[in-house]
C-alpha atoms as a PDB file:
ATOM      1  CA  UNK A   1     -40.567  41.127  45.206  1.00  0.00           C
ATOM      2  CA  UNK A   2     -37.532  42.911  45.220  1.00  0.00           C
ATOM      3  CA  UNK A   3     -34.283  40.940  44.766  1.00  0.00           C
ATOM      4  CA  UNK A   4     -36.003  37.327  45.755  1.00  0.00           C
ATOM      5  CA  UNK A   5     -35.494  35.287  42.913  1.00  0.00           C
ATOM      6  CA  UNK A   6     -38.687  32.620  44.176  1.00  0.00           C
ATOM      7  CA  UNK A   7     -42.188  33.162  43.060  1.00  0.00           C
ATOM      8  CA  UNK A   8     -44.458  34.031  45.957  1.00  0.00           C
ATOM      9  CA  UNK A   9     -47.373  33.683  44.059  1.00  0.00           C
ATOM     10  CA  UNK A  10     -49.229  31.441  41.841  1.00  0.00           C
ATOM     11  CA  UNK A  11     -50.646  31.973  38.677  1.00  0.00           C
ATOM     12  CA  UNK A  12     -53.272  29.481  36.907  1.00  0.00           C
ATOM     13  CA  UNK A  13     -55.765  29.894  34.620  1.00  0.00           C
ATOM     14  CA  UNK A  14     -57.753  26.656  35.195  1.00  0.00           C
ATOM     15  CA  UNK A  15     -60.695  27.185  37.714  1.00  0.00           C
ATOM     16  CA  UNK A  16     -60.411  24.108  39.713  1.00  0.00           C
ATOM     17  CA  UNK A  17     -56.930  24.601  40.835  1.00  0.00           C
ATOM     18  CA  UNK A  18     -57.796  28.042  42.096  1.00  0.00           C
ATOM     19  CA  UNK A  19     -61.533  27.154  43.389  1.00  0.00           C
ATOM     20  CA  UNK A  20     -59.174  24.632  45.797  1.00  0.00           C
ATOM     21  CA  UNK A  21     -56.692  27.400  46.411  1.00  0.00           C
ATOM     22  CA  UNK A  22     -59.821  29.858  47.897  1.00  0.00           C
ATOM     23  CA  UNK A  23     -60.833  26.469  49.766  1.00  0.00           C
ATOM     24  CA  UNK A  24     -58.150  26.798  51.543  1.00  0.00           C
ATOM     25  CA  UNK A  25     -58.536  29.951  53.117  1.00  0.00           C
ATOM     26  CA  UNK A  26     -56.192  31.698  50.653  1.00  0.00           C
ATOM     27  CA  UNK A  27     -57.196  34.736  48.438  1.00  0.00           C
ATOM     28  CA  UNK A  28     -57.120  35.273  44.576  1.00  0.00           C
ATOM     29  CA  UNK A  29     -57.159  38.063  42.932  1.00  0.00           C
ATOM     30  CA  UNK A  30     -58.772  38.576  39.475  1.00  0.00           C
ATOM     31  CA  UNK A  31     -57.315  41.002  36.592  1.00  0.00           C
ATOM     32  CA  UNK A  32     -59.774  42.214  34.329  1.00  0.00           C
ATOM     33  CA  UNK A  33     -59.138  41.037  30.530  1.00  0.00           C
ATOM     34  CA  UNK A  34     -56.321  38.519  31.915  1.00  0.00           C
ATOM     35  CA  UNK A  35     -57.292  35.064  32.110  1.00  0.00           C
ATOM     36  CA  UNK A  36     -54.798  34.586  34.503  1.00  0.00           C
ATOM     37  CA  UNK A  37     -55.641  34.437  37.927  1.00  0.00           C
ATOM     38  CA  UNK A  38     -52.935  35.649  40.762  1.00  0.00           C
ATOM     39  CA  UNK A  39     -53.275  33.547  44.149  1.00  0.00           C
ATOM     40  CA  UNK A  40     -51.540  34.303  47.648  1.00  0.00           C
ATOM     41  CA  UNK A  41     -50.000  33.445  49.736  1.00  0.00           C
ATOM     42  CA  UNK A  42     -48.345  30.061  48.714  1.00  0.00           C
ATOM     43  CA  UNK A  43     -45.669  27.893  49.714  1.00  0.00           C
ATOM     44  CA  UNK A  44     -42.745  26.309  48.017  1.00  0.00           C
ATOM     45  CA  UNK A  45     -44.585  23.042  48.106  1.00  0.00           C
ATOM     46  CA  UNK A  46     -47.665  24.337  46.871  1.00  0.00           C
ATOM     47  CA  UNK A  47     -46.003  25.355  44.124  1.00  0.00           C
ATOM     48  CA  UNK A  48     -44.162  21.700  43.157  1.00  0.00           C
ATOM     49  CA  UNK A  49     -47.680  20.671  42.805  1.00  0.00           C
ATOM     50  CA  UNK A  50     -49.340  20.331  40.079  1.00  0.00           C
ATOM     51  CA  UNK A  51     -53.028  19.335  38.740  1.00  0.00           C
ATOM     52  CA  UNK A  52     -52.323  15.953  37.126  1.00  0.00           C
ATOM     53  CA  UNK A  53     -51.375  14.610  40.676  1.00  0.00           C
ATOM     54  CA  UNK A  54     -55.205  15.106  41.579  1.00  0.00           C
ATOM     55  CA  UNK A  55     -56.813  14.098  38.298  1.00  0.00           C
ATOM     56  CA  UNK A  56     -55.681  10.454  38.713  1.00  0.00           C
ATOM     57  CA  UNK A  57     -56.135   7.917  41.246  1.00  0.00           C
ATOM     58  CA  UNK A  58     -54.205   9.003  44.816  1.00  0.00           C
ATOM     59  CA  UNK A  59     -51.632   5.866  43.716  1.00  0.00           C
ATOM     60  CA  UNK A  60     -50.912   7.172  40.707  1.00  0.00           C
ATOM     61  CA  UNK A  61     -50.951  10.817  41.817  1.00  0.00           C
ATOM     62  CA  UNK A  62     -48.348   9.677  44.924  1.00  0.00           C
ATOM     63  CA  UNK A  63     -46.137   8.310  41.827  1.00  0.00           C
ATOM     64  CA  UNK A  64     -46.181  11.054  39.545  1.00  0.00           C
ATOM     65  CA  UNK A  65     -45.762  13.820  42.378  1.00  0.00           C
ATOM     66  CA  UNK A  66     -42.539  11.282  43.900  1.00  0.00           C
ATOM     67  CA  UNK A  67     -41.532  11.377  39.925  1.00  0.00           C
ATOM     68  CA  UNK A  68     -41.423  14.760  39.545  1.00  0.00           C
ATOM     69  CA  UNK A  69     -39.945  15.614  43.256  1.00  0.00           C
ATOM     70  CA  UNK A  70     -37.464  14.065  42.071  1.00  0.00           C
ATOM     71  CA  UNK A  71     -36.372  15.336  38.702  1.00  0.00           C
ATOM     72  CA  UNK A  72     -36.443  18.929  40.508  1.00  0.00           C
ATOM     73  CA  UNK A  73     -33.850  17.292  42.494  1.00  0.00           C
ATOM     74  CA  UNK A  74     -31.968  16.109  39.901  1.00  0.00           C
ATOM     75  CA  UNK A  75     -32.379  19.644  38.102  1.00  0.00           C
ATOM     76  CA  UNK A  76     -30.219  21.260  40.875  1.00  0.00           C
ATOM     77  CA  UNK A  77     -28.050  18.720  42.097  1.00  0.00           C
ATOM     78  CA  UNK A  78     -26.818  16.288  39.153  1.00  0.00           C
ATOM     79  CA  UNK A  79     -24.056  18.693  37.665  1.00  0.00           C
ATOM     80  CA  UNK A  80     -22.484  19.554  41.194  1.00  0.00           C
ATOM     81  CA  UNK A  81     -22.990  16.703  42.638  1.00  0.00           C
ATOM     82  CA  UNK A  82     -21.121  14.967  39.623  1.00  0.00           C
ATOM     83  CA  UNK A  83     -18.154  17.317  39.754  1.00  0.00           C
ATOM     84  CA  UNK A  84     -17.758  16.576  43.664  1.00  0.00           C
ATOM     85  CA  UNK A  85     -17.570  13.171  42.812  1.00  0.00           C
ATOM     86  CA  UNK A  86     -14.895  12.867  40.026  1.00  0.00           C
ATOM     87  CA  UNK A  87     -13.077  15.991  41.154  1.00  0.00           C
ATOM     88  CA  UNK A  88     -11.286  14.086  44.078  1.00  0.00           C
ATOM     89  CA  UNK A  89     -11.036  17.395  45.717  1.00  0.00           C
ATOM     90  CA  UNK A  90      -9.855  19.704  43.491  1.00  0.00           C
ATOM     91  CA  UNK A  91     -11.635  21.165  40.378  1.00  0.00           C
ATOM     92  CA  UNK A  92      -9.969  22.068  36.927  1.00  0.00           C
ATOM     93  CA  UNK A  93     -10.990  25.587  36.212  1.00  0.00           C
ATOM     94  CA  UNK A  94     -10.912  24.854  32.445  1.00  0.00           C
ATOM     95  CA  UNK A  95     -13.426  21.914  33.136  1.00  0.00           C
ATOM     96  CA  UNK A  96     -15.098  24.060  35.439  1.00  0.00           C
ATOM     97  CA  UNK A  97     -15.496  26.641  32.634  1.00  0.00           C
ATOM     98  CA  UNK A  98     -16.979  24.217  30.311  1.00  0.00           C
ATOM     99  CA  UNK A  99     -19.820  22.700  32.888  1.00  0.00           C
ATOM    100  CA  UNK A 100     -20.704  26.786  33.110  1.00  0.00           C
ATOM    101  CA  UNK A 101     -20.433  27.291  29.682  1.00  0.00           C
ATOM    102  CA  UNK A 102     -22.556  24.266  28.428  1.00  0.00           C
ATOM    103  CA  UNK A 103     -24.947  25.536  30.721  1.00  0.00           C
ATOM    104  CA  UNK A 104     -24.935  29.093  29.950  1.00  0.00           C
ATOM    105  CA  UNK A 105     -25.340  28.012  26.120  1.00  0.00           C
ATOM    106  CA  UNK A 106     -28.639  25.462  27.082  1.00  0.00           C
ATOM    107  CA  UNK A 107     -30.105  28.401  28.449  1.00  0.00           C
ATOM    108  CA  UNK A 108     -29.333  30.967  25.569  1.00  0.00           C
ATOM    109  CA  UNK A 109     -30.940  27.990  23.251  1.00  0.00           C
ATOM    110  CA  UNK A 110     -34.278  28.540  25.759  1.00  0.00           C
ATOM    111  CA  UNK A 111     -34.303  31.729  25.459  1.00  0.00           C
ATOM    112  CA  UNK A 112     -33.586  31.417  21.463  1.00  0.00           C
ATOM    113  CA  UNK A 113     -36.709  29.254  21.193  1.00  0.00           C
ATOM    114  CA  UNK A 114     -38.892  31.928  23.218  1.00  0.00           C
ATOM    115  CA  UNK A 115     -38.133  34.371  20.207  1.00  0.00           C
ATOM    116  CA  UNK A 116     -38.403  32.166  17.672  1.00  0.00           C
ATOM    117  CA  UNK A 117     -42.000  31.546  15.801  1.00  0.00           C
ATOM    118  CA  UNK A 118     -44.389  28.830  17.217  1.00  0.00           C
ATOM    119  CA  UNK A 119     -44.340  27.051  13.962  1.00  0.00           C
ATOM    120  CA  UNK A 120     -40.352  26.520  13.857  1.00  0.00           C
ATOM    121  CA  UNK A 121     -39.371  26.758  17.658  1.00  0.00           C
ATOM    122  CA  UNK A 122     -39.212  23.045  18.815  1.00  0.00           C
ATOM    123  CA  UNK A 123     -37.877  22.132  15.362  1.00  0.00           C
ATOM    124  CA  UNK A 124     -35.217  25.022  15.698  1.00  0.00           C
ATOM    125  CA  UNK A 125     -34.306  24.045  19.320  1.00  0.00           C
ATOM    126  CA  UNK A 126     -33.878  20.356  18.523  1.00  0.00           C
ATOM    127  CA  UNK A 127     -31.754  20.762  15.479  1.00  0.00           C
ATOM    128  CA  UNK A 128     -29.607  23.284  17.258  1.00  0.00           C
ATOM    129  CA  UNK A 129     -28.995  21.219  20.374  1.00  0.00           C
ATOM    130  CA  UNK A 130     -28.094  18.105  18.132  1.00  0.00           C
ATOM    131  CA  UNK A 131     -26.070  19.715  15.957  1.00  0.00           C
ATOM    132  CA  UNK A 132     -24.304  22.183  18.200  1.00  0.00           C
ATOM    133  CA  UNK A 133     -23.809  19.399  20.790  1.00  0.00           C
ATOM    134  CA  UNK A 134     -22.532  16.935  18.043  1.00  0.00           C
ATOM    135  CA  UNK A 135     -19.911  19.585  16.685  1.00  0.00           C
ATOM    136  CA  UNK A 136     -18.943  20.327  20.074  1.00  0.00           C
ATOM    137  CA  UNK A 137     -17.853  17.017  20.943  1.00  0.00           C
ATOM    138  CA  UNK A 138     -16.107  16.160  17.523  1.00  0.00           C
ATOM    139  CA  UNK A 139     -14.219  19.341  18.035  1.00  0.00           C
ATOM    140  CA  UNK A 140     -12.977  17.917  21.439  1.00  0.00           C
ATOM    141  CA  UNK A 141     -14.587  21.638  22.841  1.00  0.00           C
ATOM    142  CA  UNK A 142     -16.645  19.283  24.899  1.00  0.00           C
ATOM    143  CA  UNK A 143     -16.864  16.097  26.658  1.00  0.00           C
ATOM    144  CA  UNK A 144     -19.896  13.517  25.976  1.00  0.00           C
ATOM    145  CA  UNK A 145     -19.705  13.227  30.112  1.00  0.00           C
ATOM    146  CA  UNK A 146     -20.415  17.215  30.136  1.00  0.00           C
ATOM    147  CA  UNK A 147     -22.939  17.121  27.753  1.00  0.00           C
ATOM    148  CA  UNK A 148     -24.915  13.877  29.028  1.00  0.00           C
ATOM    149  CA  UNK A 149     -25.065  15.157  32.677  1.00  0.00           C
ATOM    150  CA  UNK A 150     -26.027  18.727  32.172  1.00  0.00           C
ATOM    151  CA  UNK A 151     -28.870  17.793  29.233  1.00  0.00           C
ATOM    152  CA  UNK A 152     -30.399  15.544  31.902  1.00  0.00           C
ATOM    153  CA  UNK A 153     -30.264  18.043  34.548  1.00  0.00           C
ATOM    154  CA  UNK A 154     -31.975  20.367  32.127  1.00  0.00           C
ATOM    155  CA  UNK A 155     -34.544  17.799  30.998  1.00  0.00           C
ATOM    156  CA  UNK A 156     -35.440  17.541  34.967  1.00  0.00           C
ATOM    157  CA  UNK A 157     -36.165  20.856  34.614  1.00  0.00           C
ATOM    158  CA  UNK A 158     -38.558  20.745  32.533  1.00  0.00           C
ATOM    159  CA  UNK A 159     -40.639  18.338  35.083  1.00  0.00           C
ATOM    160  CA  UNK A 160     -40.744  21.518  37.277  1.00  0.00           C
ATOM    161  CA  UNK A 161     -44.918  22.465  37.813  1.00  0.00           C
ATOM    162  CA  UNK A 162     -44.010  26.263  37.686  1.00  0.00           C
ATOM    163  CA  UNK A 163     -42.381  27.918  35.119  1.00  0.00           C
ATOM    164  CA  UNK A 164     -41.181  30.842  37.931  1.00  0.00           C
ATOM    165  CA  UNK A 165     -39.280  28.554  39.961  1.00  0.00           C
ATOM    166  CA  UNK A 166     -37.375  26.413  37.191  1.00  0.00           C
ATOM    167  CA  UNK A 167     -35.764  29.709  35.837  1.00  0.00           C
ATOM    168  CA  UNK A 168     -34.980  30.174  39.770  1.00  0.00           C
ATOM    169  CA  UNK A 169     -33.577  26.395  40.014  1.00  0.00           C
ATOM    170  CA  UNK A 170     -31.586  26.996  36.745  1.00  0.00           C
ATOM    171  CA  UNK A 171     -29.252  29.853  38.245  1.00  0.00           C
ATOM    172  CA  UNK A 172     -29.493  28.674  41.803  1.00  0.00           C
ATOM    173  CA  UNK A 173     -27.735  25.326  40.219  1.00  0.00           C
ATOM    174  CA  UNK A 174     -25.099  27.660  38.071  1.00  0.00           C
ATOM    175  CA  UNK A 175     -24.400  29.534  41.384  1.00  0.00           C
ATOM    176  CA  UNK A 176     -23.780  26.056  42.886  1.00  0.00           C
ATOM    177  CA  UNK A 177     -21.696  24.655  40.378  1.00  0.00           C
ATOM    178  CA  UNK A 178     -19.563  27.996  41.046  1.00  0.00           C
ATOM    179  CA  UNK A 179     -19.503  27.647  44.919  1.00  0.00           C
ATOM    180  CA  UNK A 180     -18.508  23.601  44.616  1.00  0.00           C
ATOM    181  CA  UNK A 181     -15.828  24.811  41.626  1.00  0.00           C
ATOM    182  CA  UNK A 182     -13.698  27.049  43.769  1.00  0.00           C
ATOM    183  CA  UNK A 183     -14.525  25.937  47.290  1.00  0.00           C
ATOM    184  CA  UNK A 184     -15.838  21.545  46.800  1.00  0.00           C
ATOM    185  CA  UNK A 185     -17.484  20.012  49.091  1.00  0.00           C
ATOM    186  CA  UNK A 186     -17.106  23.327  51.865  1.00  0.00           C
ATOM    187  CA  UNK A 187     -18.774  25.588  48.870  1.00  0.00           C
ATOM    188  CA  UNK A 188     -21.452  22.918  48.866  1.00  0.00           C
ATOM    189  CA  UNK A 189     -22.379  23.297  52.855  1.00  0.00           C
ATOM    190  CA  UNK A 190     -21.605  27.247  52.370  1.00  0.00           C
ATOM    191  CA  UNK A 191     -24.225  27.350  49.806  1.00  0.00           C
ATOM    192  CA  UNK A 192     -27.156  25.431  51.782  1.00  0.00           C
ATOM    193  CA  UNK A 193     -26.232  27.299  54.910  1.00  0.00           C
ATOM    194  CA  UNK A 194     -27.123  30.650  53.194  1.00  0.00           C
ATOM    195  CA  UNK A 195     -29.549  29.220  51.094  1.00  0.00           C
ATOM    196  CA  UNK A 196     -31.833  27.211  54.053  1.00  0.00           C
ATOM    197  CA  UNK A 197     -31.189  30.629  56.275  1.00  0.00           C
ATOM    198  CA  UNK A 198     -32.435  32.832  53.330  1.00  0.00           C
ATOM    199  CA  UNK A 199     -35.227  30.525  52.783  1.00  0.00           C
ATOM    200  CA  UNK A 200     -36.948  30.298  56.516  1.00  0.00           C
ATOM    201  CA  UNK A 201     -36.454  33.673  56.575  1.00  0.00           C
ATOM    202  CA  UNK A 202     -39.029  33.843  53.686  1.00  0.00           C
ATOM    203  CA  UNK A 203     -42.308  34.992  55.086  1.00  0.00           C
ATOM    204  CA  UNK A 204     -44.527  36.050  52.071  1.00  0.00           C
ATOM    205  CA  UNK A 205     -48.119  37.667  53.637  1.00  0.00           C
ATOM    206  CA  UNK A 206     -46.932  36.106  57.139  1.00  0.00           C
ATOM    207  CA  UNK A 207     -47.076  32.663  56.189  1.00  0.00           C
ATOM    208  CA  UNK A 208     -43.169  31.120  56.206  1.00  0.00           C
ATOM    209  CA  UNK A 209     -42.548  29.687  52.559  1.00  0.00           C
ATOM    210  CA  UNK A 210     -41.116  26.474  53.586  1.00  0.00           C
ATOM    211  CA  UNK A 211     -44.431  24.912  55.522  1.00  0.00           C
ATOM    212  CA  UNK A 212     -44.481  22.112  56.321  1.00  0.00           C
ATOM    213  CA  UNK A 213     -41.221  21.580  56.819  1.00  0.00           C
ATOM    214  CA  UNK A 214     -40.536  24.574  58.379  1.00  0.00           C
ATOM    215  CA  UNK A 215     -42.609  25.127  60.734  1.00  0.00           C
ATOM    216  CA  UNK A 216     -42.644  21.970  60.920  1.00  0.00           C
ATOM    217  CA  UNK A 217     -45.941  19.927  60.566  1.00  0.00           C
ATOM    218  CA  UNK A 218     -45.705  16.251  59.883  1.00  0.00           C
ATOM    219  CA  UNK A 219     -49.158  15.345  58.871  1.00  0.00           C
ATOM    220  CA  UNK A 220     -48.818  17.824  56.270  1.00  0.00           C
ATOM    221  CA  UNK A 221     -45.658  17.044  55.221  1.00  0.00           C
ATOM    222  CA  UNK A 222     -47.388  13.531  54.258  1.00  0.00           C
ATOM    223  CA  UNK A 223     -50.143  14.500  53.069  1.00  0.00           C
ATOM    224  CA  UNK A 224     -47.870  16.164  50.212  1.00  0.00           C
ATOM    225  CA  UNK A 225     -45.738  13.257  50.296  1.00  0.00           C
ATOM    226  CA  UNK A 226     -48.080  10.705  49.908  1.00  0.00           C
ATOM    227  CA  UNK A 227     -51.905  11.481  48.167  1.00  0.00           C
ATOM    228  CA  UNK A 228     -54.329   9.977  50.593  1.00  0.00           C
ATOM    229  CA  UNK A 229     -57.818   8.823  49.344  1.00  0.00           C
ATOM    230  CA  UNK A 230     -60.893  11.415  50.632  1.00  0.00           C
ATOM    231  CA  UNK A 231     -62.473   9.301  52.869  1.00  0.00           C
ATOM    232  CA  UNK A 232     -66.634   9.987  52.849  1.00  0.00           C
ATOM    233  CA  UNK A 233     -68.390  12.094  55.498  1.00  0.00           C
ATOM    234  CA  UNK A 234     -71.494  11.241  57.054  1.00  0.00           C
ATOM    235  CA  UNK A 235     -73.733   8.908  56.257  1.00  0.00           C
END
């Protein structure tokens, strides 16, 4: 694994999902007294999926997958995109600080709720996020533009199939807000340019973790676009 911040593998513990992963030629490996099973290799888009796209009807399942597509989008790319478009070029750096700052304290409230006992832990988190965002605004510490935009950017998180990779969205979109902050929209292309190189470069057990899009395949690329129907075999 080393430095890579993506997952490379998958981990499920529902038989189905990884009965479909051996049918597709891909290995899993079984720990003795986990009931979580490790499968390789995968692919970023293996990953977004997730089993509720394939329990429901391939219209529904094309909706729900398109639904939550998106709100990984939206996880990354609300907050930075948002201060491109009102910054008008140049970027406070006490505005800047707050963006980072609200989001640095959304994620010390996840990690606060990891520690905290089952039985108080959503109660806890919602009471702290109301309250500390409430006294953060009435204190003028905080904007209700700051607030709004990065709480739905983390709620898109939350959409994300694999736990793994929305921890890796969450800091790849702090390290973005930084890069647009000092540099706009040239930190923006900066970013993807090192980003898309460090990603094709990606090769976990020889099989490149951006297929299908790169190497490119377009019937693939559909097929996780868009759920086709199975159609029968034989008679």
């Amino acid at each position: 694994q080393g430095y890579n911040p993506f997952p490379l593998v998958r981990y499920s513990e529902r038989p189905d999902v990884v009965a479909t992963h051996i049918l597709h030629g891909h290995i899993a490996i079984i720990c003795d007294t986990s009931s979580s099973v490790m499968m390789l290799p995968t692919t970023l888009f293996e990953i977004l999926e997730h089993v509720e796209e394939h329990r429901q009807t391939p219209i529904i399942g094309t909706f729900i997958r398109l639904i939550r597509c998106s709100a990984v989008l939206i996880s990354i790319y609300l907050v930075p995109l948002w201060l491109l478009l009102t910054s008008k070029g140049t970027i406070d750096p006490v505005f800047l600080g707050q963006v980072l700052l609200v989001e640095l304290a959304i994620e010390l409230l996840r990690i606060a709720t990891i520690h905290t006992p089952t039985s108080l832990s959503n109660a806890m988190g919602m009471i702290a996020a109301v309250l500390l965002g409430q006294f953060a605004i009435d204190l003028g510490i905080f904007s209700e533009e700051i607030l709004l935009f990065c709480a739905i950017g983390d709620v898109g998180g939350f959409a994300t199939p694999n736990y793994e990779l929305s921890l890796t969205n969450k800091y790849l979109k702090i390290f973005l807000i930084i890069f647009v902050g000092f540099l706009g929209w040239i930190g923006f292309v900066i970013y993807h340019v090192i980003l898309i190189g460090y990603l094709v470069s990606l090769k976990p057990f020889g099989v490149s973790y951006l297929y299908p899009l790169y190497p490119f395949d377009g019937k693939e690329m559909l097929n996780f676009i868009i759920r086709k129907p199975k159609t029968k075999r034989g008679s």
